[in-house]
PDB file of N, CA and C in Angstrom:
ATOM      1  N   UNK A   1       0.821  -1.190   0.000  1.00  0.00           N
ATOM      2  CA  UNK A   1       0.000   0.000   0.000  1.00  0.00           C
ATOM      3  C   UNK A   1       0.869   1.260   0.000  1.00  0.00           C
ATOM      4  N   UNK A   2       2.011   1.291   0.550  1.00  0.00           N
ATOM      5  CA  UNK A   2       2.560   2.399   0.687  1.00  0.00           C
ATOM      6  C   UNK A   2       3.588   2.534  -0.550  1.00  0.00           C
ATOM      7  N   UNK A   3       3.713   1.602  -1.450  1.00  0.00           N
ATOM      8  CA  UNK A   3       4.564   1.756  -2.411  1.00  0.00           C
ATOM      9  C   UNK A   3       3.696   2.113  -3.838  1.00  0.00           C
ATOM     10  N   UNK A   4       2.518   2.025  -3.449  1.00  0.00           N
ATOM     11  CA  UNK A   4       1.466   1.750  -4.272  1.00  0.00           C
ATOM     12  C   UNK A   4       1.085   3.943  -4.101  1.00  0.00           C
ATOM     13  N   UNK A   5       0.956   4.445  -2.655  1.00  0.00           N
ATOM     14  CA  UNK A   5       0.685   5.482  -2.117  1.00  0.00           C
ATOM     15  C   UNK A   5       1.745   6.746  -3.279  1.00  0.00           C
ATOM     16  N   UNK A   6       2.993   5.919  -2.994  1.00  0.00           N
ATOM     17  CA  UNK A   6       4.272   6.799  -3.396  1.00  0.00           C
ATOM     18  C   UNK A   6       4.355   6.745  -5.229  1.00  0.00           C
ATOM     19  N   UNK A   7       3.871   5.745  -5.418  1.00  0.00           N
ATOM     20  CA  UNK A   7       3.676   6.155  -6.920  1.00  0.00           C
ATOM     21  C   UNK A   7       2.894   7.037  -7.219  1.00  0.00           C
ATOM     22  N   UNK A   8       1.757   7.133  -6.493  1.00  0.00           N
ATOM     23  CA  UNK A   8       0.990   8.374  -6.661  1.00  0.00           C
ATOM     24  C   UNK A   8       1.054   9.299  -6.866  1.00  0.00           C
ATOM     25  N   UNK A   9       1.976   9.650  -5.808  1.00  0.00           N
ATOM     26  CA  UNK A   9       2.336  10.855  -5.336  1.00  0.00           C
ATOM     27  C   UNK A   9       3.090  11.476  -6.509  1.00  0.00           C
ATOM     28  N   UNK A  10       4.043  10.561  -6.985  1.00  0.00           N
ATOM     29  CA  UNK A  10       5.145  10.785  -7.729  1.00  0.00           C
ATOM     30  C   UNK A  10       4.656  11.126  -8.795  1.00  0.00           C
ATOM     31  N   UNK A  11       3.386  10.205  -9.735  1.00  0.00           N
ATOM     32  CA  UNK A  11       2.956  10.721 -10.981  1.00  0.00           C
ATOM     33  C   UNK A  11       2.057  11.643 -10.734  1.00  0.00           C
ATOM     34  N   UNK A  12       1.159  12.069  -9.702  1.00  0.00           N
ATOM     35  CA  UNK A  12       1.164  13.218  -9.451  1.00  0.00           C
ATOM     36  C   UNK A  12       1.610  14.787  -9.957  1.00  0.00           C
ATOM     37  N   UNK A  13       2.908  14.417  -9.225  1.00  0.00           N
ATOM     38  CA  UNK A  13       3.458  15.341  -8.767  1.00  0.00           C
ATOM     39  C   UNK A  13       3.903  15.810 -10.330  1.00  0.00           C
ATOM     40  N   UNK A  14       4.525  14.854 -11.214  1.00  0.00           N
ATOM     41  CA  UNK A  14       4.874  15.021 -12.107  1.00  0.00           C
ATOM     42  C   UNK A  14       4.239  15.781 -13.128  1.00  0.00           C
ATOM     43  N   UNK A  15       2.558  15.175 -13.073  1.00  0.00           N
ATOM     44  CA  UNK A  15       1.738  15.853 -13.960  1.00  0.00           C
ATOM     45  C   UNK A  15       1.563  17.123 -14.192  1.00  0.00           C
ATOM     46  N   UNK A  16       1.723  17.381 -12.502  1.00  0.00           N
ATOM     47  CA  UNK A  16       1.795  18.627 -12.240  1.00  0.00           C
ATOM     48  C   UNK A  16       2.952  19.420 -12.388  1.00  0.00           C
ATOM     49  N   UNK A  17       3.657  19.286 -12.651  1.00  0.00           N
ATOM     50  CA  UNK A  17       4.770  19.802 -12.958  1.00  0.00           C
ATOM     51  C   UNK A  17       5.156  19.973 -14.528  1.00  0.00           C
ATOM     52  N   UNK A  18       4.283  18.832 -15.042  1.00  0.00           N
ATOM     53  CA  UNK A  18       4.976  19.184 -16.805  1.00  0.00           C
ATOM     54  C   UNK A  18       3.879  20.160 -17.162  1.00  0.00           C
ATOM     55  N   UNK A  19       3.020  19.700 -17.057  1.00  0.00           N
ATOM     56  CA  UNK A  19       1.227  19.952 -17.568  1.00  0.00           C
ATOM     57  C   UNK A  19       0.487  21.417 -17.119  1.00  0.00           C
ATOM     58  N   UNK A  20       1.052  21.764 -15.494  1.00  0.00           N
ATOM     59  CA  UNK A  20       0.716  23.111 -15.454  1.00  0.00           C
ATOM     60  C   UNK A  20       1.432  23.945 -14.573  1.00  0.00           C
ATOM     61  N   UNK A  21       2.554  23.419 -14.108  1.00  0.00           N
ATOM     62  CA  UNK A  21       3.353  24.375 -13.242  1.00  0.00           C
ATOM     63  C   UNK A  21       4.602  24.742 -14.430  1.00  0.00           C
ATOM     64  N   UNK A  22       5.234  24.017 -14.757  1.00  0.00           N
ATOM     65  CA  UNK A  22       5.974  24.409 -15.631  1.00  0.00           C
ATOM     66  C   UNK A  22       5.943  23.504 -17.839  1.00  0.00           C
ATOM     67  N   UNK A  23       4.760  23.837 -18.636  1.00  0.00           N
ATOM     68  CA  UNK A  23       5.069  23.504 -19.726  1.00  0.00           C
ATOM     69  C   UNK A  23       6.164  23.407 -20.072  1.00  0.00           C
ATOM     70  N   UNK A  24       7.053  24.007 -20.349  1.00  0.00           N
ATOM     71  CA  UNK A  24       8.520  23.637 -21.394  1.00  0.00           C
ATOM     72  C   UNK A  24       9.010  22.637 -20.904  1.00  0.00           C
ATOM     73  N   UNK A  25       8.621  22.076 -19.844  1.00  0.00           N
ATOM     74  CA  UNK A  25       9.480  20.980 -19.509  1.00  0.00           C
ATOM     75  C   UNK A  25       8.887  20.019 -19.669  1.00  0.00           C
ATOM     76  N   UNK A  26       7.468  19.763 -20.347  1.00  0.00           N
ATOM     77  CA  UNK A  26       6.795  19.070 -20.905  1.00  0.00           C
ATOM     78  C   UNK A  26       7.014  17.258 -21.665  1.00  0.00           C
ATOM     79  N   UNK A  27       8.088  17.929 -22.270  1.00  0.00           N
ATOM     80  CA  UNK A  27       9.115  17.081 -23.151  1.00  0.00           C
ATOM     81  C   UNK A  27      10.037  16.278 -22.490  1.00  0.00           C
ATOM     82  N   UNK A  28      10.541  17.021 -21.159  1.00  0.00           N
ATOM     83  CA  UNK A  28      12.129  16.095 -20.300  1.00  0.00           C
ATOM     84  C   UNK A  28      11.682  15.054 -19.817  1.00  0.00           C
ATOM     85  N   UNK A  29      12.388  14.106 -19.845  1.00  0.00           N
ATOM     86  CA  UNK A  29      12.427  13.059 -19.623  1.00  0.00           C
ATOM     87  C   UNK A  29      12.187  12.922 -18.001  1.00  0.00           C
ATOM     88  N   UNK A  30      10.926  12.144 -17.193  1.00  0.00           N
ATOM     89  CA  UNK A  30      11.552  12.100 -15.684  1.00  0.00           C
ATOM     90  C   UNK A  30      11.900  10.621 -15.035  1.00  0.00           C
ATOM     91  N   UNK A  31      12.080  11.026 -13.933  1.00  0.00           N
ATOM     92  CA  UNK A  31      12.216   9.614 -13.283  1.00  0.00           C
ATOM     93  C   UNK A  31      10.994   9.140 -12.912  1.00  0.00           C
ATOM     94  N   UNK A  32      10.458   8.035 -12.596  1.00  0.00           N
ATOM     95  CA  UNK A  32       9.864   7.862 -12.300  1.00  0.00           C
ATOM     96  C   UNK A  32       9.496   6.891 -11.134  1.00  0.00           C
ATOM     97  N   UNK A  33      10.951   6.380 -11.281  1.00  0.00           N
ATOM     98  CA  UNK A  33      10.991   5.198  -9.573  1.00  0.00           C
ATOM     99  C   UNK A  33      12.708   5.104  -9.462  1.00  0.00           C
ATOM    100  N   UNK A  34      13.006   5.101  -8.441  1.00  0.00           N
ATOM    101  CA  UNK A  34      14.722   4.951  -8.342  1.00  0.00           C
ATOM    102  C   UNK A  34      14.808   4.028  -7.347  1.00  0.00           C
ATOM    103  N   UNK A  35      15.804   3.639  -7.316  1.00  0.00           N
ATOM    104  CA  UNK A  35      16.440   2.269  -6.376  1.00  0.00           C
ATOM    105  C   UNK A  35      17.526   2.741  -5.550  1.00  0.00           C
ATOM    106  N   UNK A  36      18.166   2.487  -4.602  1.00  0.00           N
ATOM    107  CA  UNK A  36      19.452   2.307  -4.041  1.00  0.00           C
ATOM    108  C   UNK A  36      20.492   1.377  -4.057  1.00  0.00           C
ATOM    109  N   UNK A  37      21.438   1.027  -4.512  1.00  0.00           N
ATOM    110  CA  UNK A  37      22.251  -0.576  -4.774  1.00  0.00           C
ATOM    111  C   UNK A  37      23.410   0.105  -3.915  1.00  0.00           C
ATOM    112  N   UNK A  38      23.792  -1.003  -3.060  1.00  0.00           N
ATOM    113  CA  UNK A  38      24.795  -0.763  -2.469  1.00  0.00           C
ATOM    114  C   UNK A  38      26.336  -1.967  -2.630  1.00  0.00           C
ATOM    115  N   UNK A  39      28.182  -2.094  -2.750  1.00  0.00           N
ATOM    116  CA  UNK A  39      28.047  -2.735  -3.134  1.00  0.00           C
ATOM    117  C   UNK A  39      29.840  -2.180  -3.189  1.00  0.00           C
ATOM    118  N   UNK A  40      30.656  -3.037  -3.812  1.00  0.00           N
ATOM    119  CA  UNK A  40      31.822  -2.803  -4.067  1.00  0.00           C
ATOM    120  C   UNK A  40      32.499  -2.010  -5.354  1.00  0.00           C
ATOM    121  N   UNK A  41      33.545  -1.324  -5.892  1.00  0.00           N
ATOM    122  CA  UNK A  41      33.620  -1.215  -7.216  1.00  0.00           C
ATOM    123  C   UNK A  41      34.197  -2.199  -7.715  1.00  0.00           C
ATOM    124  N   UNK A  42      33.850  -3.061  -8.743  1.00  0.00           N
ATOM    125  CA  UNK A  42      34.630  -3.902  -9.774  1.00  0.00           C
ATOM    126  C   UNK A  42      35.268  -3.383 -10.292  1.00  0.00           C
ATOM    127  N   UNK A  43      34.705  -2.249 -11.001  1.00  0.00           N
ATOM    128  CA  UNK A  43      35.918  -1.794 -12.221  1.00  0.00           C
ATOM    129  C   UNK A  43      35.223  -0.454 -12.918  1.00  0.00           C
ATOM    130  N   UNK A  44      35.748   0.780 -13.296  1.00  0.00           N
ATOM    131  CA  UNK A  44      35.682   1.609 -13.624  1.00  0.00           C
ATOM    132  C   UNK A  44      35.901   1.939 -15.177  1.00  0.00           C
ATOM    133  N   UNK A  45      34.934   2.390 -15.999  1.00  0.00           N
ATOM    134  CA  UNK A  45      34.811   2.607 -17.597  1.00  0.00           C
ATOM    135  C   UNK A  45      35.769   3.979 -17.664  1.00  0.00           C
ATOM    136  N   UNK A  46      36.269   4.085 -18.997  1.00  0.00           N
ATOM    137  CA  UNK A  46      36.456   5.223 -19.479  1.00  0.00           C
ATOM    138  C   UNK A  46      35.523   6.589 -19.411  1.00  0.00           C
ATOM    139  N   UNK A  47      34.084   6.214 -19.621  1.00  0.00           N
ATOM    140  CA  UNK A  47      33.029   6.381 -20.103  1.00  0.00           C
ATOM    141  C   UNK A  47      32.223   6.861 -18.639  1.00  0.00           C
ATOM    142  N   UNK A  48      33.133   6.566 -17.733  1.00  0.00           N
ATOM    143  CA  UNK A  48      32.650   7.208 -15.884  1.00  0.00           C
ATOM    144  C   UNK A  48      31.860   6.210 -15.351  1.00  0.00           C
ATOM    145  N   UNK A  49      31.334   5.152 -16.152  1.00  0.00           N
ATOM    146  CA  UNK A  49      30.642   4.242 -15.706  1.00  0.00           C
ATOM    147  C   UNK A  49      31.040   3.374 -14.783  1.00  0.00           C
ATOM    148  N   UNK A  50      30.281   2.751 -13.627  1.00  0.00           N
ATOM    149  CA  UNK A  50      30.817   1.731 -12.946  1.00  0.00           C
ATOM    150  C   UNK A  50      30.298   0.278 -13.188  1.00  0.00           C
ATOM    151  N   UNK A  51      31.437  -1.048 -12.547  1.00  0.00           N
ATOM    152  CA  UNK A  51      30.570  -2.027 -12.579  1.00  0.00           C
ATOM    153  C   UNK A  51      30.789  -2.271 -10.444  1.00  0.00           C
ATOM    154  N   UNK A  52      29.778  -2.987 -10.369  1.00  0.00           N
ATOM    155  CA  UNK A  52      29.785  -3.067  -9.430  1.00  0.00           C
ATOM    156  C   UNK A  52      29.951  -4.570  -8.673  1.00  0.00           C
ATOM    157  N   UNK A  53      30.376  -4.831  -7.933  1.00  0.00           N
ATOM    158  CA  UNK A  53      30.489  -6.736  -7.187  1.00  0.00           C
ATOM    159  C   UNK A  53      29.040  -7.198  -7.616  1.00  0.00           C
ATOM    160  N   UNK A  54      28.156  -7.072  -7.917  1.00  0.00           N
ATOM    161  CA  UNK A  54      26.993  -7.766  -8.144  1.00  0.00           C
ATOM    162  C   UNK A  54      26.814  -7.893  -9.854  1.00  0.00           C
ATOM    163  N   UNK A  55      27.669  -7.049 -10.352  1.00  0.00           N
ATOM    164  CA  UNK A  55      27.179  -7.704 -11.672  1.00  0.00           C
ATOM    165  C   UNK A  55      27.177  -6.471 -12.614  1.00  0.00           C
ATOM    166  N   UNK A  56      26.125  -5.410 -11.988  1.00  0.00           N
ATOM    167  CA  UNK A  56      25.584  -4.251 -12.733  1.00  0.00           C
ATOM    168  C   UNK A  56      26.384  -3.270 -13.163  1.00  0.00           C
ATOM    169  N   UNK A  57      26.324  -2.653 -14.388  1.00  0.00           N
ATOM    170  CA  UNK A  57      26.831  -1.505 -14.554  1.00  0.00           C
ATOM    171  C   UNK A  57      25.915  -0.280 -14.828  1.00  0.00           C
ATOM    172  N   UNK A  58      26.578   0.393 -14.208  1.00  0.00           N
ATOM    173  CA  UNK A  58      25.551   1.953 -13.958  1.00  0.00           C
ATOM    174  C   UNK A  58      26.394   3.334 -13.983  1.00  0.00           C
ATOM    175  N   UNK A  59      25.723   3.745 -15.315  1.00  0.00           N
ATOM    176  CA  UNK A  59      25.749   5.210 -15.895  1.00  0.00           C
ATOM    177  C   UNK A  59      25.958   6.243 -15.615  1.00  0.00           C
ATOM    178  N   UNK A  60      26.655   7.463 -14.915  1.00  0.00           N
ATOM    179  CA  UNK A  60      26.402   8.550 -14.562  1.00  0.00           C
ATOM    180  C   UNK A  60      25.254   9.479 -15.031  1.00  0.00           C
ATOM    181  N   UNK A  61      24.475   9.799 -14.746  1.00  0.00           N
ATOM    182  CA  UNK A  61      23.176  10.575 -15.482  1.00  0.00           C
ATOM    183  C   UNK A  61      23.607  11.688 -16.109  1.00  0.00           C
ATOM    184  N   UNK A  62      24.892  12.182 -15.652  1.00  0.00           N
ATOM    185  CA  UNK A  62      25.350  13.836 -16.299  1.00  0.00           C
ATOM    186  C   UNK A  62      27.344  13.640 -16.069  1.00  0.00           C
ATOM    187  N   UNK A  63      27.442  14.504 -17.263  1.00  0.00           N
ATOM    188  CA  UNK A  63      28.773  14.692 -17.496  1.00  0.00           C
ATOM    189  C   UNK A  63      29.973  14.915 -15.980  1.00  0.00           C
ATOM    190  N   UNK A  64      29.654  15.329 -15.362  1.00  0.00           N
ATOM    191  CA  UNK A  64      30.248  16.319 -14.729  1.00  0.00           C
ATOM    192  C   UNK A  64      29.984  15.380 -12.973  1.00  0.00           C
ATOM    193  N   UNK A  65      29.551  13.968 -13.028  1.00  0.00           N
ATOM    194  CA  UNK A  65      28.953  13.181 -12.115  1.00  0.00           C
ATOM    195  C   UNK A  65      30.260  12.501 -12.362  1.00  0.00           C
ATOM    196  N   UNK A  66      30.996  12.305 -11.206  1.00  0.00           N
ATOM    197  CA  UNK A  66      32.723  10.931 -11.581  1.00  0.00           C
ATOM    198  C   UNK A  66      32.892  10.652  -9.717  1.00  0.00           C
ATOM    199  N   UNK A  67      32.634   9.299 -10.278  1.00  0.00           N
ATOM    200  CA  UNK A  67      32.384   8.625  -8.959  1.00  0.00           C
ATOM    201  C   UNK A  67      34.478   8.675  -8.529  1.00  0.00           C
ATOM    202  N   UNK A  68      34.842   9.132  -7.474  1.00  0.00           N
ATOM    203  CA  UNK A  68      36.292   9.551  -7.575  1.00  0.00           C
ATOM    204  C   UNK A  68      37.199   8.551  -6.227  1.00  0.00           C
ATOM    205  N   UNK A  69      36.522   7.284  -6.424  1.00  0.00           N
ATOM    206  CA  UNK A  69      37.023   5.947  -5.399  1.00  0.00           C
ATOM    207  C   UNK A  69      37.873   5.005  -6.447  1.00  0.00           C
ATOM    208  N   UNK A  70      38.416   4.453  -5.653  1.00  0.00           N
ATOM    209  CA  UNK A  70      38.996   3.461  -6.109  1.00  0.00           C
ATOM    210  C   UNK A  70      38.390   1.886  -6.546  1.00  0.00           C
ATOM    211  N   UNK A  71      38.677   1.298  -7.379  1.00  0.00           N
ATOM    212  CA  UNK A  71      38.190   0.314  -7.403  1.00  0.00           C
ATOM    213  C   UNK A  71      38.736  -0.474  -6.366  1.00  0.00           C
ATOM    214  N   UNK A  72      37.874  -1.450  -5.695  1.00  0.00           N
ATOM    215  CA  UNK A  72      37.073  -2.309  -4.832  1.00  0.00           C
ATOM    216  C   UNK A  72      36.705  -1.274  -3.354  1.00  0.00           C
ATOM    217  N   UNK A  73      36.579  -0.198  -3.865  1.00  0.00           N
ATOM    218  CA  UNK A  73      35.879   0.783  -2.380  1.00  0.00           C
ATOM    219  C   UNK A  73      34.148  -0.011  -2.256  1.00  0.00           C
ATOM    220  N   UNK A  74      34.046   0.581  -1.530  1.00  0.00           N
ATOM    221  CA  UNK A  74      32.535   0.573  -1.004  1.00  0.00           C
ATOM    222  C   UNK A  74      31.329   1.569  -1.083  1.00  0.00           C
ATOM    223  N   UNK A  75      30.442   1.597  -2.033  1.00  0.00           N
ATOM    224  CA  UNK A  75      29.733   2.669  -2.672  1.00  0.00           C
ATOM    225  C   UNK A  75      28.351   2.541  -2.736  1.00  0.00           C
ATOM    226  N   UNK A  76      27.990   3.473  -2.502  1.00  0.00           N
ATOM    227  CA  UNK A  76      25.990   3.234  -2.438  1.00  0.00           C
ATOM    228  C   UNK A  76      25.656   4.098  -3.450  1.00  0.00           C
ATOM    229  N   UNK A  77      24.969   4.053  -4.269  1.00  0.00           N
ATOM    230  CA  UNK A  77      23.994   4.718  -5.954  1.00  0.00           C
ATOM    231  C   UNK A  77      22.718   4.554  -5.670  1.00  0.00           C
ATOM    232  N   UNK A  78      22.178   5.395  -5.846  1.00  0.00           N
ATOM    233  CA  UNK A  78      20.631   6.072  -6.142  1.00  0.00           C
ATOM    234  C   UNK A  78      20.562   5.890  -7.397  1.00  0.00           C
ATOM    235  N   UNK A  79      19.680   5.212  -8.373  1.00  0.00           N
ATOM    236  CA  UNK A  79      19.734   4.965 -10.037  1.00  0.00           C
ATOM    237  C   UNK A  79      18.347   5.032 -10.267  1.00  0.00           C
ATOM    238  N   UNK A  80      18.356   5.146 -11.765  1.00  0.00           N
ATOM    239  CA  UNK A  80      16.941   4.549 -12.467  1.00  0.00           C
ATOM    240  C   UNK A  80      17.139   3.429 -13.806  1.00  0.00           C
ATOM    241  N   UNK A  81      16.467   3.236 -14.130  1.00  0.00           N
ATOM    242  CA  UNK A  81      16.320   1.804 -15.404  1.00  0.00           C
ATOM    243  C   UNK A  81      15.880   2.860 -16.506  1.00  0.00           C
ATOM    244  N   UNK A  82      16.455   3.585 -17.392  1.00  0.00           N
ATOM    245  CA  UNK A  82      16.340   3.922 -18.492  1.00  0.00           C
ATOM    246  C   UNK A  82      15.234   3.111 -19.673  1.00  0.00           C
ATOM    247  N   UNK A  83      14.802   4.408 -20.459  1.00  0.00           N
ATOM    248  CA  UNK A  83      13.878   3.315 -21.823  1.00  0.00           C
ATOM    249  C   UNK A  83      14.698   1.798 -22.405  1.00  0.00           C
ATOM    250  N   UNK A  84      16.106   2.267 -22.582  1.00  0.00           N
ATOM    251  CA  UNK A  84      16.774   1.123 -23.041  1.00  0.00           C
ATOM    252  C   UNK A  84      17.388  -0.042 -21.914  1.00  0.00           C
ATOM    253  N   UNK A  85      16.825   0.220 -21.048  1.00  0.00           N
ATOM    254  CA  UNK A  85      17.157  -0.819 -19.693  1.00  0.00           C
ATOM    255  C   UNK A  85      19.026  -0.871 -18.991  1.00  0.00           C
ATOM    256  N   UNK A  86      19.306   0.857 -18.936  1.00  0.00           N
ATOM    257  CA  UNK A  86      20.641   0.598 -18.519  1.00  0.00           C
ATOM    258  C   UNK A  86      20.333   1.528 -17.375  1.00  0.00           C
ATOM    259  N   UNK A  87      20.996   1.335 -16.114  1.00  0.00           N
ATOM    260  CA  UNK A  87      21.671   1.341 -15.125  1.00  0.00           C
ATOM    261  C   UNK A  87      21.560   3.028 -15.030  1.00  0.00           C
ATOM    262  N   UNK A  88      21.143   4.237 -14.389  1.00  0.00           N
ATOM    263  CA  UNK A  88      21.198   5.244 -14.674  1.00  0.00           C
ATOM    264  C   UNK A  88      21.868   5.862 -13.694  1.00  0.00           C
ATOM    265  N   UNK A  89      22.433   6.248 -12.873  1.00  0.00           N
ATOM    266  CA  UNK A  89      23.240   6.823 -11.432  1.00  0.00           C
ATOM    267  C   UNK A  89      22.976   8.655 -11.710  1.00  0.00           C
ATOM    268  N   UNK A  90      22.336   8.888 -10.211  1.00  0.00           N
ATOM    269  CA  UNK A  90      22.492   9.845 -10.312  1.00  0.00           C
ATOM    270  C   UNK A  90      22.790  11.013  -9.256  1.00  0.00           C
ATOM    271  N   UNK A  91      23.195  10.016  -7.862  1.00  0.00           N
ATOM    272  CA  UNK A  91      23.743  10.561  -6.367  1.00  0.00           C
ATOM    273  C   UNK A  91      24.220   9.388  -6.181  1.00  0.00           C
ATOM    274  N   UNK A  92      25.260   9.207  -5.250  1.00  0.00           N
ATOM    275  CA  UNK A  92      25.986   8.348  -4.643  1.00  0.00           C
ATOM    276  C   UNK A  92      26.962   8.594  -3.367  1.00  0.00           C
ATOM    277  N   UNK A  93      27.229   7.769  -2.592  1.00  0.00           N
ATOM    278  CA  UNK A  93      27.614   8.309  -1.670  1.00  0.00           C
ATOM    279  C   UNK A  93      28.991   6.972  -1.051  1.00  0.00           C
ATOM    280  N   UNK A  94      30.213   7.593  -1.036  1.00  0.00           N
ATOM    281  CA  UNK A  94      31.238   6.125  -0.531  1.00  0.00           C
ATOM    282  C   UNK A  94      30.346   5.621   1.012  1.00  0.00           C
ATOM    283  N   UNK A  95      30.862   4.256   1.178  1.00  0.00           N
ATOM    284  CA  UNK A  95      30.234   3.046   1.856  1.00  0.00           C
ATOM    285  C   UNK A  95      29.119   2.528   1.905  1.00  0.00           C
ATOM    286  N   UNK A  96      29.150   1.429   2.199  1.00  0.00           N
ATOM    287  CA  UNK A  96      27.969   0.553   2.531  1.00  0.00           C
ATOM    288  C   UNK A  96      26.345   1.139   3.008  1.00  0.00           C
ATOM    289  N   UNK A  97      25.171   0.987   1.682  1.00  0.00           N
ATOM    290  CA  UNK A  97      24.215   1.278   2.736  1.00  0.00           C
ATOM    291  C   UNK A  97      24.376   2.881   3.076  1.00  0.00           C
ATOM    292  N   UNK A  98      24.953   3.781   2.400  1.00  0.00           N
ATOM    293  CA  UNK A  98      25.061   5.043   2.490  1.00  0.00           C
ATOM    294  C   UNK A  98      24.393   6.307   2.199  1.00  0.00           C
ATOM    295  N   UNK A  99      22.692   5.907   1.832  1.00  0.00           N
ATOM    296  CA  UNK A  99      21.845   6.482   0.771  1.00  0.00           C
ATOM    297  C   UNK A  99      20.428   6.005   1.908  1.00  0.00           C
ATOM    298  N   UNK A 100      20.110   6.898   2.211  1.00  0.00           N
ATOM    299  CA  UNK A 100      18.355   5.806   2.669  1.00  0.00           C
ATOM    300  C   UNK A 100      17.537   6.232   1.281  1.00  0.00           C
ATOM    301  N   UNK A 101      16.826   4.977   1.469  1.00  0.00           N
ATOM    302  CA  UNK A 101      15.886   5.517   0.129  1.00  0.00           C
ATOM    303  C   UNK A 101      14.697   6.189   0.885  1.00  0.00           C
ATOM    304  N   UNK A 102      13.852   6.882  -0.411  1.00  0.00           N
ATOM    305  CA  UNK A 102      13.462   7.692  -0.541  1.00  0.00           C
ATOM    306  C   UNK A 102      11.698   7.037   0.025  1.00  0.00           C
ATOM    307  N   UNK A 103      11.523   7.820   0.772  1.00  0.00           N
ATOM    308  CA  UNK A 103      10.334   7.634   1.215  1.00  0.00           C
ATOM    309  C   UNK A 103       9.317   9.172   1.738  1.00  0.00           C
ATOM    310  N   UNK A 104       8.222   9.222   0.589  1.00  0.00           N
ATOM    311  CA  UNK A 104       7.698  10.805   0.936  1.00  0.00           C
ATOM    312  C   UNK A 104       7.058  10.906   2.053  1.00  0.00           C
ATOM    313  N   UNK A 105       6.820  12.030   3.133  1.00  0.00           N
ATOM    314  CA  UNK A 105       6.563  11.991   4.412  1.00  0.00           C
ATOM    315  C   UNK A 105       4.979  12.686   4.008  1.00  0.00           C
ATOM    316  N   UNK A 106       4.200  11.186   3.706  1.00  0.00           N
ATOM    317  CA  UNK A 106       2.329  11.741   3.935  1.00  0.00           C
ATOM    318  C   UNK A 106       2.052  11.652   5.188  1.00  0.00           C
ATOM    319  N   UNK A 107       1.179  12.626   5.296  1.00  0.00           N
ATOM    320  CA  UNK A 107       0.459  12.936   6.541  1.00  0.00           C
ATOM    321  C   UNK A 107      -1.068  12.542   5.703  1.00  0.00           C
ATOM    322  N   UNK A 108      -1.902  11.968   7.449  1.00  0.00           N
ATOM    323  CA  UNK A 108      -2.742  12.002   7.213  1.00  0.00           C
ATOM    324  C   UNK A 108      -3.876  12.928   7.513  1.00  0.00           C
ATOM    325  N   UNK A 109      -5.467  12.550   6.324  1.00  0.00           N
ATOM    326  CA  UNK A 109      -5.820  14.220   7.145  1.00  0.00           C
ATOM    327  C   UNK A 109      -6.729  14.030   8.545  1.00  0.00           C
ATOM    328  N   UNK A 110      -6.488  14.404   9.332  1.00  0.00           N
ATOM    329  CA  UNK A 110      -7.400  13.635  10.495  1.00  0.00           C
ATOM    330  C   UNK A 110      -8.607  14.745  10.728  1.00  0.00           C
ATOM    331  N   UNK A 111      -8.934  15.500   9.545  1.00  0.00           N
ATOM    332  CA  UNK A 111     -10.040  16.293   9.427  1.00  0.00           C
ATOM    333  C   UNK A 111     -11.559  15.339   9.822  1.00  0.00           C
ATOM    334  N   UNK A 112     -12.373  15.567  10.212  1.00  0.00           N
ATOM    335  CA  UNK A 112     -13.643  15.188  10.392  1.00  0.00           C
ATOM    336  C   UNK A 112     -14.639  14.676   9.116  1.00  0.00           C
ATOM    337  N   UNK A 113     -15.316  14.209   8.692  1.00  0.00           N
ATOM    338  CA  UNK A 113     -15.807  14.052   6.909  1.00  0.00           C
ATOM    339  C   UNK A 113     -16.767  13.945   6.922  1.00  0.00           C
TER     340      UNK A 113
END
């Protein structure tokens, strides 16, 4: 229910945001659900990309994003799954478990009805 709550919120929020708070942004691409992976570095791309002890490799979302550890440090990523199903990074933080995910703070209304 509560993951079910937070999607809501999220496309929501979004609608509202392309549709009548801000049009021009109509077009950008958003997120729409993100993950946390936490995890070792395997090995580091040219390309800024990481792979990680589990397998995955994941993207920096923007130029100017360079994860600046060493390989086999300990690193936590905030990501999304792109249209083409890759790995998207777009906060991160060195060690284990270093990121809480994201959970929106609803209140309820305890108005009378």
């Amino acid at each position: 229910m509560q993951k079910r709550m937070k999607k809501i919120l999220l496309y929501g929020f979004c609608i509202w945001m392309t549709c009548i708070h801000i049009p021009s942004l109509s077009l950008a691409a958003l997120v729409v659900e993100s993950e946390v992976v936490s995890g070792n570095i395997a090995q580091k791309y040219v390309d800024r990309s990481i792979k990680l002890d589990n397998g995955g490799i994941y993207h920096p979302s923007r130029e100017e994003l360079v994860i600046d550890l060493p390989a086999g440090s300990p690193v936590t990523l905030r990501y999304y799954v792109d249209g083409s199903e890759r790995n998207i990074f777009f906060e991160f933080a060195p060690g284990l478990d270093s990121l809480k995910n994201f959970t929106p703070d609803i209140k309820k209304d305890k108005s009378p009805k």
